[in-house]
C-alpha atoms as a PDB file:
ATOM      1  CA  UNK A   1     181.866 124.133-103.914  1.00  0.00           C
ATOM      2  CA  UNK A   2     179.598 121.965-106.637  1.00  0.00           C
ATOM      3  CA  UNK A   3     177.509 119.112-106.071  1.00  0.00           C
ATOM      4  CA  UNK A   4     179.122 116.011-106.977  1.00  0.00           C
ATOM      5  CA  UNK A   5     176.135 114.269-106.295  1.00  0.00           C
ATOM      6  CA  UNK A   6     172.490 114.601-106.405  1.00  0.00           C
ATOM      7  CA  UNK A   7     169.867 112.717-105.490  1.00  0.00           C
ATOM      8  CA  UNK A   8     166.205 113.799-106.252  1.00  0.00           C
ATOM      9  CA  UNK A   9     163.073 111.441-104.959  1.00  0.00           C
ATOM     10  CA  UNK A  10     164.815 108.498-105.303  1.00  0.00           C
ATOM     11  CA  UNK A  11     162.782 105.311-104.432  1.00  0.00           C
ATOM     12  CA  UNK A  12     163.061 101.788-104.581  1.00  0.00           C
ATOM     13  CA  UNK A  13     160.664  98.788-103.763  1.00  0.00           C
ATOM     14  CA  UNK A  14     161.184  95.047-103.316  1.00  0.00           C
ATOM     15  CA  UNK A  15     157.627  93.947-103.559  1.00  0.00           C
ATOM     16  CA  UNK A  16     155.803  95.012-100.645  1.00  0.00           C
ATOM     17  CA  UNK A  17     159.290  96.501 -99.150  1.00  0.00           C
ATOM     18  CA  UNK A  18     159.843  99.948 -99.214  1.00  0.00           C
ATOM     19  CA  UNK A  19     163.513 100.281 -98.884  1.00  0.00           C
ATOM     20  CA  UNK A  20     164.065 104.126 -99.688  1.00  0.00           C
ATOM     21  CA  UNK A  21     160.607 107.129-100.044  1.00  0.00           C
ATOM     22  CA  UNK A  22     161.912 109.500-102.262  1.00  0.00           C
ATOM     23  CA  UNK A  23     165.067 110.372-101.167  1.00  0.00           C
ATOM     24  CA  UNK A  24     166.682 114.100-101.811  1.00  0.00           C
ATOM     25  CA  UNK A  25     169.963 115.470-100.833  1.00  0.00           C
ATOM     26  CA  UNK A  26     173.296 116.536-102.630  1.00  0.00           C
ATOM     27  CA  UNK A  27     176.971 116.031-101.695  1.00  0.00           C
ATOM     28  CA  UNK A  28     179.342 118.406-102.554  1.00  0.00           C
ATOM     29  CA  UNK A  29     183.288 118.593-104.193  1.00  0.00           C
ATOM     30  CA  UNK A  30     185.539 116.980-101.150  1.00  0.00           C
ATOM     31  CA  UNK A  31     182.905 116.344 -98.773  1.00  0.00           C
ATOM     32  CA  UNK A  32     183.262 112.971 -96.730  1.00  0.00           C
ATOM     33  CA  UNK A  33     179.739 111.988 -96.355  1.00  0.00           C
ATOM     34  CA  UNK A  34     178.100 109.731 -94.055  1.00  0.00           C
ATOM     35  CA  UNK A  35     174.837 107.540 -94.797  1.00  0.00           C
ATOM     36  CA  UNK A  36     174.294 106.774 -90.836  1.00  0.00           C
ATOM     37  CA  UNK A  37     171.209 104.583 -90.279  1.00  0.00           C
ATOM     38  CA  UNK A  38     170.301 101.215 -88.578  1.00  0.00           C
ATOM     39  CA  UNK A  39     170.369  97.663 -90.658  1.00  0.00           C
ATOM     40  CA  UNK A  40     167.760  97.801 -93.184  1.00  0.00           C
ATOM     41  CA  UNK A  41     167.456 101.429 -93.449  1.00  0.00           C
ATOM     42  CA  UNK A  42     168.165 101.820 -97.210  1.00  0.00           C
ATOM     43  CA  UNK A  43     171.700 102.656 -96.835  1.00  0.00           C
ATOM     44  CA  UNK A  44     173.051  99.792 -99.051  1.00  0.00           C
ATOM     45  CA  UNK A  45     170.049 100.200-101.604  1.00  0.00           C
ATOM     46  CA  UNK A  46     170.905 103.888-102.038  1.00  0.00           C
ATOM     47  CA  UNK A  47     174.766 103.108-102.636  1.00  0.00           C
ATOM     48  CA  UNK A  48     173.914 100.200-105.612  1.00  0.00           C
ATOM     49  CA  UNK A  49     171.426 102.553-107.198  1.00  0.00           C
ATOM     50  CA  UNK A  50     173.947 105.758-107.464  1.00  0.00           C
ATOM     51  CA  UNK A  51     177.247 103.119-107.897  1.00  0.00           C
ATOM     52  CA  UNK A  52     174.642 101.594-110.903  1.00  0.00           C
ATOM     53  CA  UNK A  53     174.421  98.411-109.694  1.00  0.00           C
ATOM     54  CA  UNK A  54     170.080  98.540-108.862  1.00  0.00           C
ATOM     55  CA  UNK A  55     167.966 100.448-110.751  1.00  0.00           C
ATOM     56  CA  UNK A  56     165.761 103.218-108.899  1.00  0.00           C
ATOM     57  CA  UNK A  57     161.999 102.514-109.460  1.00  0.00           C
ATOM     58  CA  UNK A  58     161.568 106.129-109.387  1.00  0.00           C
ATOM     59  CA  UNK A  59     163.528 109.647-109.207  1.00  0.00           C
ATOM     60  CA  UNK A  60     166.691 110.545-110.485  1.00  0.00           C
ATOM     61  CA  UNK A  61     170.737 111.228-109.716  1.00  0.00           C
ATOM     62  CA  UNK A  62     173.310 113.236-111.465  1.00  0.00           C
ATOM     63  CA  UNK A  63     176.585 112.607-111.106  1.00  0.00           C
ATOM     64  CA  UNK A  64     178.806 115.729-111.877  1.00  0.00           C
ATOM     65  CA  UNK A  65     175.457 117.241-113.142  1.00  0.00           C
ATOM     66  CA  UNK A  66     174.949 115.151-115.880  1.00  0.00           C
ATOM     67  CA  UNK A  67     172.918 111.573-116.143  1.00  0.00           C
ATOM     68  CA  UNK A  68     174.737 108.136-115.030  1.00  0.00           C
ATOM     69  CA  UNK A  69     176.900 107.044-117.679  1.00  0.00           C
ATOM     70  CA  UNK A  70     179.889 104.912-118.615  1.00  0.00           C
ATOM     71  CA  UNK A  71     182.427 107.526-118.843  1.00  0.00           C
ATOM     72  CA  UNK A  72     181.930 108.658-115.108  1.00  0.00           C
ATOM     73  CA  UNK A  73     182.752 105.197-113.716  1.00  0.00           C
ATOM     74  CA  UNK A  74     186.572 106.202-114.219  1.00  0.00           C
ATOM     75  CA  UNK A  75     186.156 109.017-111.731  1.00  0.00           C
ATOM     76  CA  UNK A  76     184.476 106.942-109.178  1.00  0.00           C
ATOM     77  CA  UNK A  77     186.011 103.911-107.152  1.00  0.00           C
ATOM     78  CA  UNK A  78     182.897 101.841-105.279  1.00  0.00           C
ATOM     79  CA  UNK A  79     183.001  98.947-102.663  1.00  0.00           C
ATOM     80  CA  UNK A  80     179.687  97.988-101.857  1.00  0.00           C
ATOM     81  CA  UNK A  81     178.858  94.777 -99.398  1.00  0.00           C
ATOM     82  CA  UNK A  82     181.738  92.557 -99.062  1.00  0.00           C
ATOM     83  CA  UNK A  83     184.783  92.482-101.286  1.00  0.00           C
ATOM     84  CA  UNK A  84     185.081  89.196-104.131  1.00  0.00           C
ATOM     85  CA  UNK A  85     188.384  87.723-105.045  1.00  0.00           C
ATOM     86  CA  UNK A  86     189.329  84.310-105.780  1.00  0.00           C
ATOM     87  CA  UNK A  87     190.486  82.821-102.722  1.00  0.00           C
ATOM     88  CA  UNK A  88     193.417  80.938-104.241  1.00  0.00           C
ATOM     89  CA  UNK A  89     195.202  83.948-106.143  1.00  0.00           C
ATOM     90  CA  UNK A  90     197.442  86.562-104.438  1.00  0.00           C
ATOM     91  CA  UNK A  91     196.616  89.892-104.327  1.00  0.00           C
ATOM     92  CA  UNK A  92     198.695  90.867-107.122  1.00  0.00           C
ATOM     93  CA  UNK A  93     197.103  88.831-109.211  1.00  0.00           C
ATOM     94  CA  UNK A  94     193.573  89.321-108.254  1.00  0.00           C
ATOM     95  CA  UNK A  95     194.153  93.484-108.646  1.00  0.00           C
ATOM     96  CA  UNK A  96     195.444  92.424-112.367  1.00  0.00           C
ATOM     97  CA  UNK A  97     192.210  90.420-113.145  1.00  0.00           C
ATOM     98  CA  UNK A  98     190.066  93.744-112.164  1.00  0.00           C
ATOM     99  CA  UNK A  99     192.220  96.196-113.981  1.00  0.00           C
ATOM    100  CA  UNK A 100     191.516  93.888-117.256  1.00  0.00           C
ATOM    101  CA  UNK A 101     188.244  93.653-116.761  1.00  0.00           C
ATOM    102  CA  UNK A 102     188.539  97.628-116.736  1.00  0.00           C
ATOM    103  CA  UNK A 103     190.609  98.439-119.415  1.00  0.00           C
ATOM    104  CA  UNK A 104     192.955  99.695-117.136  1.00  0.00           C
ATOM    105  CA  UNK A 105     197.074  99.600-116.722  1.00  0.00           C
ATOM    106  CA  UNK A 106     198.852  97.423-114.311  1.00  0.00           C
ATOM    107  CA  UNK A 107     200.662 100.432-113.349  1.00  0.00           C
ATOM    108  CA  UNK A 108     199.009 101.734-111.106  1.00  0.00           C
ATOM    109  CA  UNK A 109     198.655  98.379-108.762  1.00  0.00           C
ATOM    110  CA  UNK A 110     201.660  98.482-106.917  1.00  0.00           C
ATOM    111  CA  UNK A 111     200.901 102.230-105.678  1.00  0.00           C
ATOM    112  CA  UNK A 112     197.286 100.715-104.195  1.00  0.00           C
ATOM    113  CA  UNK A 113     198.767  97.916-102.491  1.00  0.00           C
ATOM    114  CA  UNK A 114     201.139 100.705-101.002  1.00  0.00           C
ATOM    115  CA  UNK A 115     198.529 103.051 -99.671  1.00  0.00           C
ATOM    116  CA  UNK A 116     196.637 100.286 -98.038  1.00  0.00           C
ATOM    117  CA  UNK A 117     200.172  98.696 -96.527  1.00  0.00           C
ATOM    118  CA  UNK A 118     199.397  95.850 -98.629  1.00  0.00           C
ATOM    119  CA  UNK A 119     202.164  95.911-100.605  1.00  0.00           C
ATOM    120  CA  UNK A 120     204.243  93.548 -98.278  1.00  0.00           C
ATOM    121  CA  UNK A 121     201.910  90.719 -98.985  1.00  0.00           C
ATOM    122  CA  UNK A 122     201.318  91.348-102.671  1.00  0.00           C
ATOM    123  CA  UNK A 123     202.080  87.966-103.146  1.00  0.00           C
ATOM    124  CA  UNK A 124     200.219  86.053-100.614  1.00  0.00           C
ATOM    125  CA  UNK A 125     196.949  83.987-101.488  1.00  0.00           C
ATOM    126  CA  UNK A 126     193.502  86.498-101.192  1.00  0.00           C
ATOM    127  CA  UNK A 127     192.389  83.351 -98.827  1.00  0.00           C
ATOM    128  CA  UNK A 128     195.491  84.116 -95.953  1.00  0.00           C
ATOM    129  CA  UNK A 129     194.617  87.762 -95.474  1.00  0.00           C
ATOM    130  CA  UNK A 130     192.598  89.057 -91.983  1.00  0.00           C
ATOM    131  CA  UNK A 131     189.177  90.238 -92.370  1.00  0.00           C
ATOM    132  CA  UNK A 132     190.587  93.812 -92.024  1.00  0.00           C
ATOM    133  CA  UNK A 133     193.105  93.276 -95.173  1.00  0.00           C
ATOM    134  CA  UNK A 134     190.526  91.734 -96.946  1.00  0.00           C
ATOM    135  CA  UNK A 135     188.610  94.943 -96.328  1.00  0.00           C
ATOM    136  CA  UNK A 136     191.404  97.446 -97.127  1.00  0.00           C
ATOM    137  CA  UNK A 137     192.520  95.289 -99.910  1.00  0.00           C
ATOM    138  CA  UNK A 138     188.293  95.894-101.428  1.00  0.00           C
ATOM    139  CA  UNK A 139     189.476  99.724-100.800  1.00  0.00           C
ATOM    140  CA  UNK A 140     192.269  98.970-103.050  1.00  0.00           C
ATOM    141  CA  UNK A 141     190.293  97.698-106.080  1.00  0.00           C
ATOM    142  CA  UNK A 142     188.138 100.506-105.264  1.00  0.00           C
ATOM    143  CA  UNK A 143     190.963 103.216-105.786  1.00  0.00           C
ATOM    144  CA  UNK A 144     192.829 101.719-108.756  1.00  0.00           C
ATOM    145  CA  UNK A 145     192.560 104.277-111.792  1.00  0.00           C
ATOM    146  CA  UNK A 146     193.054 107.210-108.671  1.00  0.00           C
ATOM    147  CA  UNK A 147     189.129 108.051-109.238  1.00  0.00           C
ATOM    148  CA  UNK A 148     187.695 111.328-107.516  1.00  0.00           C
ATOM    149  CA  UNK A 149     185.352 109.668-105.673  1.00  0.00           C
ATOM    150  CA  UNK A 150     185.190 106.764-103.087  1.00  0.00           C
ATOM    151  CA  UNK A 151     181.802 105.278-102.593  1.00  0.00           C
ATOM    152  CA  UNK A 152     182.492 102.739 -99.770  1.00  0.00           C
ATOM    153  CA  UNK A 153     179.314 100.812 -97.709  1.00  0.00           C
ATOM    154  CA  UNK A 154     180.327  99.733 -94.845  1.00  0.00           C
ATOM    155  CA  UNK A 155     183.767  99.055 -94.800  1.00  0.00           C
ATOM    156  CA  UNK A 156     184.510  97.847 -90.976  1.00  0.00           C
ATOM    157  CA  UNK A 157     181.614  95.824 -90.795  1.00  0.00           C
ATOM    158  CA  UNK A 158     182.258  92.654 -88.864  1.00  0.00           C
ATOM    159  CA  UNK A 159     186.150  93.992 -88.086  1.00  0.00           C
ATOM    160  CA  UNK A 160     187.618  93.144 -84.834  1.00  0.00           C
ATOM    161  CA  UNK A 161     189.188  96.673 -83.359  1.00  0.00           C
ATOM    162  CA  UNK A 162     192.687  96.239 -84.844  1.00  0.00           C
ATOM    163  CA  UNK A 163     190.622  95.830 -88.445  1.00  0.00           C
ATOM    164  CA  UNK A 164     188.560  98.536 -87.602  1.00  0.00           C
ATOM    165  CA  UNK A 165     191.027 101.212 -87.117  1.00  0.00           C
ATOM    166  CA  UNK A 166     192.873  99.669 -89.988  1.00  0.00           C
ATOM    167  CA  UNK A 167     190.464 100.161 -92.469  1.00  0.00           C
ATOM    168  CA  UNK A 168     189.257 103.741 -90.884  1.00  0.00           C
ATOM    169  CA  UNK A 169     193.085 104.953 -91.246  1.00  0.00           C
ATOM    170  CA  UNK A 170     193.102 103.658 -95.095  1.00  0.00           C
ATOM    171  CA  UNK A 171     189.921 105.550 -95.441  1.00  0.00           C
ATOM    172  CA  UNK A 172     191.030 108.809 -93.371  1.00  0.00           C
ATOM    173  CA  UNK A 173     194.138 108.832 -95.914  1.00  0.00           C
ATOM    174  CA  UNK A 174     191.887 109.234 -99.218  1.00  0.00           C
ATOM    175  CA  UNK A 175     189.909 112.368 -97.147  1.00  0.00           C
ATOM    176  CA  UNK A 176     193.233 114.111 -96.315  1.00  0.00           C
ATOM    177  CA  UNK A 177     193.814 113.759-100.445  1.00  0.00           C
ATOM    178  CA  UNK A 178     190.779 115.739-100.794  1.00  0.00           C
ATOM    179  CA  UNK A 179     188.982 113.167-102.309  1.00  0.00           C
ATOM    180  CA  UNK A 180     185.022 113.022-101.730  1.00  0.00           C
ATOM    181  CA  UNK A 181     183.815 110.114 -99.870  1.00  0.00           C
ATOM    182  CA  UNK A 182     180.559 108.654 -99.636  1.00  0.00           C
ATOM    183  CA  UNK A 183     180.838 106.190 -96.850  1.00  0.00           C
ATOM    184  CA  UNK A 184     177.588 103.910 -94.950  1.00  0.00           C
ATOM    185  CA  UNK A 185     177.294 103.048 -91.594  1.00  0.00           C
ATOM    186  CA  UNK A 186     175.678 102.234 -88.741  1.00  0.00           C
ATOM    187  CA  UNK A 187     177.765 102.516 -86.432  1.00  0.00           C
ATOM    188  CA  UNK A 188     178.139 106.562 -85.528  1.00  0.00           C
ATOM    189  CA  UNK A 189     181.759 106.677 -84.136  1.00  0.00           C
ATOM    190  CA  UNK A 190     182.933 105.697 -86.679  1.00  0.00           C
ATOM    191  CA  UNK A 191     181.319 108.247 -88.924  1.00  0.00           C
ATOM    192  CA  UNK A 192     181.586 110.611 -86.552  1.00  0.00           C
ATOM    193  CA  UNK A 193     185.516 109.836 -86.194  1.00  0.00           C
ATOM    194  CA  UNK A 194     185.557 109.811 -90.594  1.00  0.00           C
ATOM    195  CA  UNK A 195     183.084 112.326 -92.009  1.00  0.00           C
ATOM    196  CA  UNK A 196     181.834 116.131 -92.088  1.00  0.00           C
ATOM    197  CA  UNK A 197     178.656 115.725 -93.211  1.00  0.00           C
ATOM    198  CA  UNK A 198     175.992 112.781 -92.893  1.00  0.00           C
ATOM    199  CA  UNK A 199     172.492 111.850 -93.744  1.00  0.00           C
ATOM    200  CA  UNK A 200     170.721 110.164 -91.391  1.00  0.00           C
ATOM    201  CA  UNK A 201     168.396 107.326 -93.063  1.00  0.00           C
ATOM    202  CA  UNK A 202     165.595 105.125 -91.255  1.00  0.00           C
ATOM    203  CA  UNK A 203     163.376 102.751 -93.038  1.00  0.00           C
ATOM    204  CA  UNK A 204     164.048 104.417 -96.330  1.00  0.00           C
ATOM    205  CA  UNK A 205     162.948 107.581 -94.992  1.00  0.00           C
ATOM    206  CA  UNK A 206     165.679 110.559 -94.835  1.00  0.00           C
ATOM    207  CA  UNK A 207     165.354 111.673 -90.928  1.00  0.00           C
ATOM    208  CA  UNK A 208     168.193 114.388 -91.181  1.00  0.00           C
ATOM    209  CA  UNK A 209     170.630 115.873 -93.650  1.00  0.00           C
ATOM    210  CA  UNK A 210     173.985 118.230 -93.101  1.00  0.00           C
ATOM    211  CA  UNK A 211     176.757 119.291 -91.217  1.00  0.00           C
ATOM    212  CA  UNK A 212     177.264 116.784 -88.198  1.00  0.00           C
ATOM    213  CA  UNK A 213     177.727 119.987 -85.939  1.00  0.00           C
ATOM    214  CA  UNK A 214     174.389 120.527 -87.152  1.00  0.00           C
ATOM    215  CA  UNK A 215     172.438 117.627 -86.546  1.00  0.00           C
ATOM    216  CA  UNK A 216     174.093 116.240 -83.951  1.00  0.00           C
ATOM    217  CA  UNK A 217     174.914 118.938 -81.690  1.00  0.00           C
ATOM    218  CA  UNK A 218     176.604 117.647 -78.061  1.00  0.00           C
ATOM    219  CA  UNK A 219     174.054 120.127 -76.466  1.00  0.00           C
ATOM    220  CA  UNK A 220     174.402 120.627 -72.442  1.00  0.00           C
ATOM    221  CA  UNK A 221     171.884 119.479 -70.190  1.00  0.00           C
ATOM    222  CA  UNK A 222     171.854 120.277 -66.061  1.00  0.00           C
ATOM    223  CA  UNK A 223     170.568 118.680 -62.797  1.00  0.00           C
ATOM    224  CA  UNK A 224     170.438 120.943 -60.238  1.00  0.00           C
ATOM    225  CA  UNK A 225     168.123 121.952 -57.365  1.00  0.00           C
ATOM    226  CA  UNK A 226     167.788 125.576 -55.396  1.00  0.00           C
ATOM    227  CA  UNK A 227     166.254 127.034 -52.647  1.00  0.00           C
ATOM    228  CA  UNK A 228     162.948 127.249 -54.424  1.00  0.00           C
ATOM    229  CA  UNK A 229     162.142 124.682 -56.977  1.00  0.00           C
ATOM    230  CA  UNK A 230     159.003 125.797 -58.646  1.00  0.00           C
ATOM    231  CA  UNK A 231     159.737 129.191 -58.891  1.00  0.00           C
ATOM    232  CA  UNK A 232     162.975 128.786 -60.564  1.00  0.00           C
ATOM    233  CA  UNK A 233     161.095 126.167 -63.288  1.00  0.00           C
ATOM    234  CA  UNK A 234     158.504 128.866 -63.847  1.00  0.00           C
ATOM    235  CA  UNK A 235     161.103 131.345 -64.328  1.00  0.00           C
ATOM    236  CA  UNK A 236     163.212 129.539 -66.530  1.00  0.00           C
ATOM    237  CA  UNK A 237     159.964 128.377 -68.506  1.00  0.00           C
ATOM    238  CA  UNK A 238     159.784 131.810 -69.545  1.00  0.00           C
ATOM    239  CA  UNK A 239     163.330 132.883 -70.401  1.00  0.00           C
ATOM    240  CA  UNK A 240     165.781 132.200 -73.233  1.00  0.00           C
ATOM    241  CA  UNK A 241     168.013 129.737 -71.785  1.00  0.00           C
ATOM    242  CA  UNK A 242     166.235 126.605 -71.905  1.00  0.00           C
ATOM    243  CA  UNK A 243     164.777 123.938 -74.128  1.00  0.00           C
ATOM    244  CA  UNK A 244     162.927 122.174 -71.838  1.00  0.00           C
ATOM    245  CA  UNK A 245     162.886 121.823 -68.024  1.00  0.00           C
ATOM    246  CA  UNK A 246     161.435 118.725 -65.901  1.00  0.00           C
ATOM    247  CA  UNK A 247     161.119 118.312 -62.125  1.00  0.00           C
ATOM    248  CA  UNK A 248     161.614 114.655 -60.257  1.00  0.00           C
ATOM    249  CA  UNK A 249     162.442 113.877 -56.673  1.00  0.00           C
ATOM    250  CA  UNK A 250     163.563 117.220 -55.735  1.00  0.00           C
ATOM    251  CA  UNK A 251     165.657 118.146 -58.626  1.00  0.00           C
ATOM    252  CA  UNK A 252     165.652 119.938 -61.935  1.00  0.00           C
ATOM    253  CA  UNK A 253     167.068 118.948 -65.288  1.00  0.00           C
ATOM    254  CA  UNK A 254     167.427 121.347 -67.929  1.00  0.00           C
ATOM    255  CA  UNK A 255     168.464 121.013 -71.996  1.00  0.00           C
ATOM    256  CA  UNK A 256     169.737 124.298 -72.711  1.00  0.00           C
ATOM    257  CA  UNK A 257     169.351 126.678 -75.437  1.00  0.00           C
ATOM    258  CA  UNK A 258     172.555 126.969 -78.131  1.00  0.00           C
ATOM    259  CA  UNK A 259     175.252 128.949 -76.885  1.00  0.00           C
ATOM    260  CA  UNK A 260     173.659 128.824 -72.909  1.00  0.00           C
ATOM    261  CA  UNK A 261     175.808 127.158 -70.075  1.00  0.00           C
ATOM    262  CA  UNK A 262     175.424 126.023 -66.859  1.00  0.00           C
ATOM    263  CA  UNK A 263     177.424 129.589 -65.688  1.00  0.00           C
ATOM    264  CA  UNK A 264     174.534 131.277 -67.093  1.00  0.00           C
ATOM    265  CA  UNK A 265     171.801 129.536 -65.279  1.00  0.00           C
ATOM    266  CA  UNK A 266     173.570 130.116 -62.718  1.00  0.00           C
ATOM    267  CA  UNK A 267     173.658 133.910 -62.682  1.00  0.00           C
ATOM    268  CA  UNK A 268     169.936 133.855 -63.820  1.00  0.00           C
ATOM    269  CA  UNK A 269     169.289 132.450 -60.434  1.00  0.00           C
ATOM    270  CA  UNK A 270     170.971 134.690 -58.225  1.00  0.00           C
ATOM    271  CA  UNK A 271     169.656 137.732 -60.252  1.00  0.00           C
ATOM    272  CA  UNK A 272     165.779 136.255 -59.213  1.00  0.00           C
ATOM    273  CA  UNK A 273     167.099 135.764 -55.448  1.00  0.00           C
ATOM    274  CA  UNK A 274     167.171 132.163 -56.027  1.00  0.00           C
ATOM    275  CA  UNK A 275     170.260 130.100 -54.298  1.00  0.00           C
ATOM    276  CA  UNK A 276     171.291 127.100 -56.566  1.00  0.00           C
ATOM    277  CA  UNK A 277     172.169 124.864 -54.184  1.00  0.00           C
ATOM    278  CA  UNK A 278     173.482 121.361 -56.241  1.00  0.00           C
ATOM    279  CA  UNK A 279     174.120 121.466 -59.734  1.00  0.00           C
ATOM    280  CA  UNK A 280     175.799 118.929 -62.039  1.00  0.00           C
ATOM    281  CA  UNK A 281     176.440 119.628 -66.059  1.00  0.00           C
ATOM    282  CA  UNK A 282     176.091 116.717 -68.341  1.00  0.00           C
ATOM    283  CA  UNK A 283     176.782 116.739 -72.549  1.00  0.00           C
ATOM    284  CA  UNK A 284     174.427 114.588 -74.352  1.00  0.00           C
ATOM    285  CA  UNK A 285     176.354 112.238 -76.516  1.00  0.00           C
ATOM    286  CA  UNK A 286     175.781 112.284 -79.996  1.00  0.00           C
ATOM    287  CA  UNK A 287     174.591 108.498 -79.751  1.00  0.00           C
ATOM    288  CA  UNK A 288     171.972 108.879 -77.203  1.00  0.00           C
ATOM    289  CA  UNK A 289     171.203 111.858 -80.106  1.00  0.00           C
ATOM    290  CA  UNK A 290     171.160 109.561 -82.811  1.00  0.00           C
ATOM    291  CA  UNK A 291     169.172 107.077 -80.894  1.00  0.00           C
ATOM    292  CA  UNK A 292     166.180 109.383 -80.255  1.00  0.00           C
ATOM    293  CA  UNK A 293     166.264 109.906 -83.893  1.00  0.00           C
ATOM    294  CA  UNK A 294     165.865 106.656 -85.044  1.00  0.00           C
ATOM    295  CA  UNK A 295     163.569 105.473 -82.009  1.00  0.00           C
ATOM    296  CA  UNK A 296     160.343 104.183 -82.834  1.00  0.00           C
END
């Protein structure tokens, strides 16, 4: 695959605000990629900088390997904050005013309207629609001229459920077309539930970077207590299995190593004469994950 995107030390200041520290990290050809961080984290500052709407006080991005320029904003739809139409114009009409101020054909409106099951209210006033077809209808603008890339910042933001899943649907459908996303959130289900890959970003520092199964790995942790406590923490200390073991009120808790079960501490009792009397396997969520990342 080739990097659609790169980013290299990217930083940008407002006054004595740091919102992003030299940022680096590439996205590659049909990746849907997540920027997952808290409010204020630089998410939003990031997407205006590549989508060439803020200018980086330092650092650099290449789109398709080459410098920002004109000719690439064909290949890339963005929707960054909230969505602007005039209130008092249908949607029709608002899609025409953006493909003229693109240089682009109305031809391609009534196919937008359709993949964002707009179409039915095509002529209905921008002012009538839900939060969550305001939303999709943003997506819309966003994919006239069928661009390559999707650069969306947080797109269910402020969505009831029903607008949630809306939008999230609407957003799954342009990542089953193969087209590479660049999506920011803060909310990590939602991510999770959308994208392949994510960034994790904390007051414009980059925490993490990759492969959700990577960074965010549901690893197993145990409680359990045996016949002898503190032998079976020493012996586990020194073993493979385990990440880290603790012992309160009576009982153990365990994180275990990759690829290590609860089965296999177990058996590494029994073979040290040790009867494992209680024992109850937990996953860690990815959220309480994501948490400890972003924790103070």
């Amino acid at each position: 695959m080739k990097n659609i995107l790169e980013i290299n030390h990217l930083s940008k200041s407002y006054k004595s605000i740091k919102a992003i520290k030299k940022l680096t990290f590439s996205i590659q050809e049909g990746q849907a990629y997540g920027l997952l961080g808290p409010n204020g984290s630089g998410k939003t500052t990031t997407l205006s900088i590549i989508s060439g709407i803020l200018k980086q006080d330092s650092g650099s991005f290449l789109w398709f390997g080459e410098e920002a320029n004109a000719s690439q904003r064909l290949r890339i739809g963005s929707l960054i904050e909230t969505p602007h139409f005039y209130p008092y114009l249908n949607l029709e009409r608002n899609l025409k005013i953006l493909c003229e101020i693109k240089k682009q054909s109305y031809k391609d409106i009534d196919r937008v309207l359709k993949e964002t099951k707009l179409y039915d209210r095509r002529k209905s006033k921008f002012r009538t629609l839900s939060l969550g077809m305001k939303q999709r209808l943003g997506i819309a603008a966003a994919l006239l001229g069928d661009p390559e890339i999707l650069v969306l910042d947080e797109p269910t933001n402020g969505l009831d459920p029903e607008g949630i899943a809306e939008v999230r649907e609407t957003v799954l459908k342009q990542v089953r077309r193969g087209k590479t996303l660049i999506i920011a959130s803060h909310i990590l289900s939602e991510v999770e539930k959308i994208c392949s890959h994510l960034a994790i970003l904390k007051q414009g520092d980059l925490l993490a970077t990759g492969s959700i199964k990577e960074i965010l790995s549901e690893e197993e942790m145990i409680e359990f207590s045996s016949s002898d406590n503190e032998m079976l923490k020493q012996k586990l200390e020194s073993s493979n299995l385990i990440k880290e073991i603790e012992q309160t009120n009576g009982l153990l808790t365990a994180h275990l190593e990759k690829d290590v079960d609860s089965g296999d501490i177990n058996n590494f009792a029994f073979e040290n004469k040790i009867t494992i009397n209680h024992l109850i396997s937990r996953k860690k969520s990815l959220e309480s994950q994501f948490l400890e990342l972003v924790k103070d």
